[in-house]
C-alpha atoms as a PDB file:
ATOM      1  CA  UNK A   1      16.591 -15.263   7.366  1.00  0.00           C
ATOM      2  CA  UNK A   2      16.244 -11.834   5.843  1.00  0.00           C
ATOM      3  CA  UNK A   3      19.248  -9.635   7.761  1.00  0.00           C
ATOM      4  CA  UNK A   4      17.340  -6.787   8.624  1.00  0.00           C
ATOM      5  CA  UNK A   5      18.847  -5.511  11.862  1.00  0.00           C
ATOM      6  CA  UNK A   6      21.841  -4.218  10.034  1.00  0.00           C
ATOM      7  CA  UNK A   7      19.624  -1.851   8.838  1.00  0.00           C
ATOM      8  CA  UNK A   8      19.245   1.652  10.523  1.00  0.00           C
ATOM      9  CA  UNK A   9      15.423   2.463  11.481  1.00  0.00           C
ATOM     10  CA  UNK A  10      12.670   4.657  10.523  1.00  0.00           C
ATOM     11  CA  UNK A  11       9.864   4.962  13.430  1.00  0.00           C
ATOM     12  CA  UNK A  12       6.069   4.903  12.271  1.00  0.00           C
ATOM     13  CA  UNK A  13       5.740   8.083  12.816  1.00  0.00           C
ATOM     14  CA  UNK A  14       8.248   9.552  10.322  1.00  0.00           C
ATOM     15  CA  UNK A  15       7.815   6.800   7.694  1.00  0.00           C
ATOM     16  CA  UNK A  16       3.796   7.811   7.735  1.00  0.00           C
ATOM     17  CA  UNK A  17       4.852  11.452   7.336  1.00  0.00           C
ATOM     18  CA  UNK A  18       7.624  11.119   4.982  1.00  0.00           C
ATOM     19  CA  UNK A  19       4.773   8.939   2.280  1.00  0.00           C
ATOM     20  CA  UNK A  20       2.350  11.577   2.794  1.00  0.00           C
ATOM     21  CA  UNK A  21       4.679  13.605   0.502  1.00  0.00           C
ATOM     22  CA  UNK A  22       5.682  10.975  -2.112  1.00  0.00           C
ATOM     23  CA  UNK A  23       3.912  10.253  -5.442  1.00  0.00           C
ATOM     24  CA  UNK A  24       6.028   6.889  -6.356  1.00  0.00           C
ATOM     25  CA  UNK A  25       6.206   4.762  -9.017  1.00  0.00           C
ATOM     26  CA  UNK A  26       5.785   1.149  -7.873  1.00  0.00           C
ATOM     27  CA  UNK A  27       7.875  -2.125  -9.303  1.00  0.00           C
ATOM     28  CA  UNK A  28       6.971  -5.729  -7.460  1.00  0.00           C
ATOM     29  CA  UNK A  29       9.018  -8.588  -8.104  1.00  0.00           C
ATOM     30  CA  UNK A  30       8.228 -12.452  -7.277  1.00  0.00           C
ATOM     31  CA  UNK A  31      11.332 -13.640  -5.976  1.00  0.00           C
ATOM     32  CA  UNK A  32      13.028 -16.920  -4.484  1.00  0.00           C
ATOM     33  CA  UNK A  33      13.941 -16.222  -0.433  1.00  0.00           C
ATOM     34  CA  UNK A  34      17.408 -17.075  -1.295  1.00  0.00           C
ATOM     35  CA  UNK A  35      17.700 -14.157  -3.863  1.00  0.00           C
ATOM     36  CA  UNK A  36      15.790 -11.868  -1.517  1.00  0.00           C
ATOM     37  CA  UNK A  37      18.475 -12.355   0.980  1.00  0.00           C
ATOM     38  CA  UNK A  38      21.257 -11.917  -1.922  1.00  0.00           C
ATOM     39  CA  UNK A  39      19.448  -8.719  -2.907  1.00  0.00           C
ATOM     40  CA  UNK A  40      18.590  -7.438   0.771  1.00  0.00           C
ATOM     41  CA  UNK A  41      22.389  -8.110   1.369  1.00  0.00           C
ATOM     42  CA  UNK A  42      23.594  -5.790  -1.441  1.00  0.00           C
ATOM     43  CA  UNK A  43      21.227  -2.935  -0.854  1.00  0.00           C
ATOM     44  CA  UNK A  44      22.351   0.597  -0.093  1.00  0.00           C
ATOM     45  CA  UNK A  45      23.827   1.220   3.138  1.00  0.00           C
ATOM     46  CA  UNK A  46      20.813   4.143   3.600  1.00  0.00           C
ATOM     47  CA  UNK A  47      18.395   1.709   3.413  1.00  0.00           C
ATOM     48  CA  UNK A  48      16.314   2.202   6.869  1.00  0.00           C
ATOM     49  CA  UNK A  49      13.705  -0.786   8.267  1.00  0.00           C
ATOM     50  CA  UNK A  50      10.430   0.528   9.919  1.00  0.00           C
ATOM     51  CA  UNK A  51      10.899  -0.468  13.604  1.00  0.00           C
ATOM     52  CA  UNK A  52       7.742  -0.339  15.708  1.00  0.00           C
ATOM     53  CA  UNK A  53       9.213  -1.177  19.616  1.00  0.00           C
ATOM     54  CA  UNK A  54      11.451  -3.218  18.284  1.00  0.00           C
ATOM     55  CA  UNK A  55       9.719  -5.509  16.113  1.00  0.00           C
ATOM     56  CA  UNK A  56      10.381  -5.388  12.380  1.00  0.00           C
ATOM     57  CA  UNK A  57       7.977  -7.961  10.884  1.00  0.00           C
ATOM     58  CA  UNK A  58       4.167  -7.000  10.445  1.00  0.00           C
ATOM     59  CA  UNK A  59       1.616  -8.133   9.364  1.00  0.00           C
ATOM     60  CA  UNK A  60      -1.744  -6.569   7.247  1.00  0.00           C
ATOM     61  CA  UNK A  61      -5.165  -7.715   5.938  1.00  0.00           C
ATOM     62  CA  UNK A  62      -6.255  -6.441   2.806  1.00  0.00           C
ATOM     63  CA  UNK A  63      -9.565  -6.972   1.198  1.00  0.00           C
ATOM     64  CA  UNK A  64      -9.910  -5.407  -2.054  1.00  0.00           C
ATOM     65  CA  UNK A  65     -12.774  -3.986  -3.860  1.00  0.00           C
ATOM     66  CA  UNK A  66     -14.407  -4.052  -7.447  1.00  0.00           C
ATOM     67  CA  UNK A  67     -17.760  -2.894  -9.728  1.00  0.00           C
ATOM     68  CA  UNK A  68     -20.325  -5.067 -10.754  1.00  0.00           C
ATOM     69  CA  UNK A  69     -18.327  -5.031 -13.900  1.00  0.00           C
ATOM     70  CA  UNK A  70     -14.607  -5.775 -12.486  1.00  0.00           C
ATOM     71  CA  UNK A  71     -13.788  -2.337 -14.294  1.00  0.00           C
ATOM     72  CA  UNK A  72     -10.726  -2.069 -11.502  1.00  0.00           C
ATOM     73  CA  UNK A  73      -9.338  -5.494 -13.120  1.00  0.00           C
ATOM     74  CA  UNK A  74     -10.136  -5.073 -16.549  1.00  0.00           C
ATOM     75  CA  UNK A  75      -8.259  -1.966 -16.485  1.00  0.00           C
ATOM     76  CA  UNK A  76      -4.906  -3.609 -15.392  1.00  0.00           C
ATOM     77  CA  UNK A  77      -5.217  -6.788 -17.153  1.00  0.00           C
ATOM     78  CA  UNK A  78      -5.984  -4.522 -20.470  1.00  0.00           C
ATOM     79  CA  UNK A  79      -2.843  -2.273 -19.292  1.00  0.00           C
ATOM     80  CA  UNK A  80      -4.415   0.851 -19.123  1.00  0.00           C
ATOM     81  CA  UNK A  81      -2.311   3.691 -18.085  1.00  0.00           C
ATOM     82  CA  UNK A  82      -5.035   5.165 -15.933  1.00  0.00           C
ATOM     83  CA  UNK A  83      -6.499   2.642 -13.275  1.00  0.00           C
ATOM     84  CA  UNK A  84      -7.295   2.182  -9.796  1.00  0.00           C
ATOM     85  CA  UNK A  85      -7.282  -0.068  -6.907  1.00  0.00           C
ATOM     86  CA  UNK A  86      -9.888   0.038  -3.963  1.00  0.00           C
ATOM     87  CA  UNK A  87      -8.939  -1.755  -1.115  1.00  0.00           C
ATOM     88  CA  UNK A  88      -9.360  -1.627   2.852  1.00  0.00           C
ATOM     89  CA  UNK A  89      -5.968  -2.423   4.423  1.00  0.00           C
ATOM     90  CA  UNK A  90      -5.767  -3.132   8.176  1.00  0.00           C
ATOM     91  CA  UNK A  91      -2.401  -3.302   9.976  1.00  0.00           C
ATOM     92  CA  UNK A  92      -2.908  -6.039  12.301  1.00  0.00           C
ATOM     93  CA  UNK A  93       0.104  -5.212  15.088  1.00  0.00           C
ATOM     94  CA  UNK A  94      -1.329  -1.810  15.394  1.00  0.00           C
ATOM     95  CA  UNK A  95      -4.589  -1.641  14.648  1.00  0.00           C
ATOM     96  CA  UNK A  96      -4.976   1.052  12.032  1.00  0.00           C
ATOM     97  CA  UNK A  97      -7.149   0.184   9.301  1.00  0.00           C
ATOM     98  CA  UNK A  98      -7.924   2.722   6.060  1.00  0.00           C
ATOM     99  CA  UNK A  99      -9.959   2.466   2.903  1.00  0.00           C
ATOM    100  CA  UNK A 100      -7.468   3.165   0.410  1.00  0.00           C
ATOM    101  CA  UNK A 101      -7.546   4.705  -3.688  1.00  0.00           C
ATOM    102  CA  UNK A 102      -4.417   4.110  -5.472  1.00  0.00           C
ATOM    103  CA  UNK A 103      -4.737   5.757  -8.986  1.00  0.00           C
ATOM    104  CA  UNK A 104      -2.381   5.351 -11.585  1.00  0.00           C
ATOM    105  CA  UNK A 105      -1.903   8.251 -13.920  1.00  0.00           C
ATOM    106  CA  UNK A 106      -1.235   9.038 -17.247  1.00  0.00           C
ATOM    107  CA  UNK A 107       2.542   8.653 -16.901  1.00  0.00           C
ATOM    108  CA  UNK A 108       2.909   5.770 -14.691  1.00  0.00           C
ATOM    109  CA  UNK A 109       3.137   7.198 -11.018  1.00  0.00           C
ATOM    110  CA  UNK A 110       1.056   5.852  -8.403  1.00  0.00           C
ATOM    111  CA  UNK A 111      -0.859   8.193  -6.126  1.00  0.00           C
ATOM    112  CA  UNK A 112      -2.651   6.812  -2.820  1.00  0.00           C
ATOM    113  CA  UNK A 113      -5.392   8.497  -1.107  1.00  0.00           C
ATOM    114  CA  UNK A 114      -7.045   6.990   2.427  1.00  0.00           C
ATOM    115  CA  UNK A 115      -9.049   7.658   4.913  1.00  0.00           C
ATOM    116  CA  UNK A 116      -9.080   5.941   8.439  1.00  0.00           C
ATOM    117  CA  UNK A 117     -11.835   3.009   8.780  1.00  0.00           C
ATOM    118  CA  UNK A 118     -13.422   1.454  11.164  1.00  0.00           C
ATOM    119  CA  UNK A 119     -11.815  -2.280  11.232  1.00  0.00           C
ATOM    120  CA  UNK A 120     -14.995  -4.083  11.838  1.00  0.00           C
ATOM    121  CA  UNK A 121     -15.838  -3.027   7.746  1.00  0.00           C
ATOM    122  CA  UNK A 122     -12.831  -3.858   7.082  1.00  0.00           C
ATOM    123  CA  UNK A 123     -15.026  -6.554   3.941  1.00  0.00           C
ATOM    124  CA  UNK A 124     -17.627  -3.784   2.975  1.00  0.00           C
ATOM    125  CA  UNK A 125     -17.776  -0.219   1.720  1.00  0.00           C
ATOM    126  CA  UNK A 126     -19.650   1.547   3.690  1.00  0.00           C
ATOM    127  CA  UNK A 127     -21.888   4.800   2.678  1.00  0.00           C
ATOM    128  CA  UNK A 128     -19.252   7.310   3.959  1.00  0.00           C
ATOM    129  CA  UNK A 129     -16.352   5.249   1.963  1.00  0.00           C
ATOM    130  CA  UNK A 130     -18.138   4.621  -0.947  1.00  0.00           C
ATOM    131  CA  UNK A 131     -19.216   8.789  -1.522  1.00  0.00           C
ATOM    132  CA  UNK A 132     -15.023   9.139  -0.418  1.00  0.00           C
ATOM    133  CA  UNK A 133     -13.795   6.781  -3.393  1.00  0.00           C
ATOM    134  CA  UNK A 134     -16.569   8.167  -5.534  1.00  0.00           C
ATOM    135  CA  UNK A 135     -15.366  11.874  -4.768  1.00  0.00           C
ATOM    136  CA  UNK A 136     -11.689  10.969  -5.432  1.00  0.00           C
ATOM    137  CA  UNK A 137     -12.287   9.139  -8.878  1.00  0.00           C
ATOM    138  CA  UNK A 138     -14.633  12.033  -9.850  1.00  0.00           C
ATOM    139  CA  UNK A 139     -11.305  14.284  -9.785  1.00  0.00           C
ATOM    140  CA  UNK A 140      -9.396  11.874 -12.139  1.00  0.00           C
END
């Protein structure tokens, strides 16, 4: 088990409005759940855990989205600096569900743009998401 409680918290609220102002550079590592543990254990002391009434485990759906062509793959798998990632992501303890663009830019920092969706298209792109994903990768 993961010791998360010792862990101050951060509500919804203030975690969703402290990311609206961060342009991050992501790192994701496969780990054993031993070593998460280890690692969780050593972590800074400011570390906060996003609390929502108490619970501290969520769960999400996520159905991503490609062209005809899988350009969105092709441009990771071929390392391009500047790709994207098109995906609906639907928080299943609260409800929420977006269509989300995360672009990557020149210089490695990801950027991630969304819009609130309806969660019954959570699998499809619908005419108002598709001219919203089209708009933002126009301005790339």
């Amino acid at each position: 088990m993961i010791a998360l409680n010792a862990f101050a918290p951060v509500t919804l609220e203030s975690l969703v409005a402290q990311a609206a102002l961060l342009t991050r550079v992501d790192r994701k590592y496969l780990l054993p759940l031993d070593t998460v543990a280890d690692v969780v254990s050593h972590a800074d002391p400011r570390v906060r855990v996003l609390d929502i009434d108490g619970s501290r485990d969520f769960a999400y759906d996520s159905v991503y989205f490609d062209t005809p062509d899988f350009l969105a793959y092709r441009l990771t798998a071929l390392r391009r600096r500047r790709r994207f990632k098109l995906r609906t992501r639907t928080y299943l303890d609260t409800g929420g569900s977006y269509l989300e663009l995360k672009t990557k830019s020149g210089r490695g920092t990801t950027v991630k743009e969304r819009m609130p969706y309806a969660p019954i298209d959570r699998a499809r792109i619908t005419p108002s998401g598709g001219a919203y994903a089209a708009d933002l990768l126009a301005q790339r």
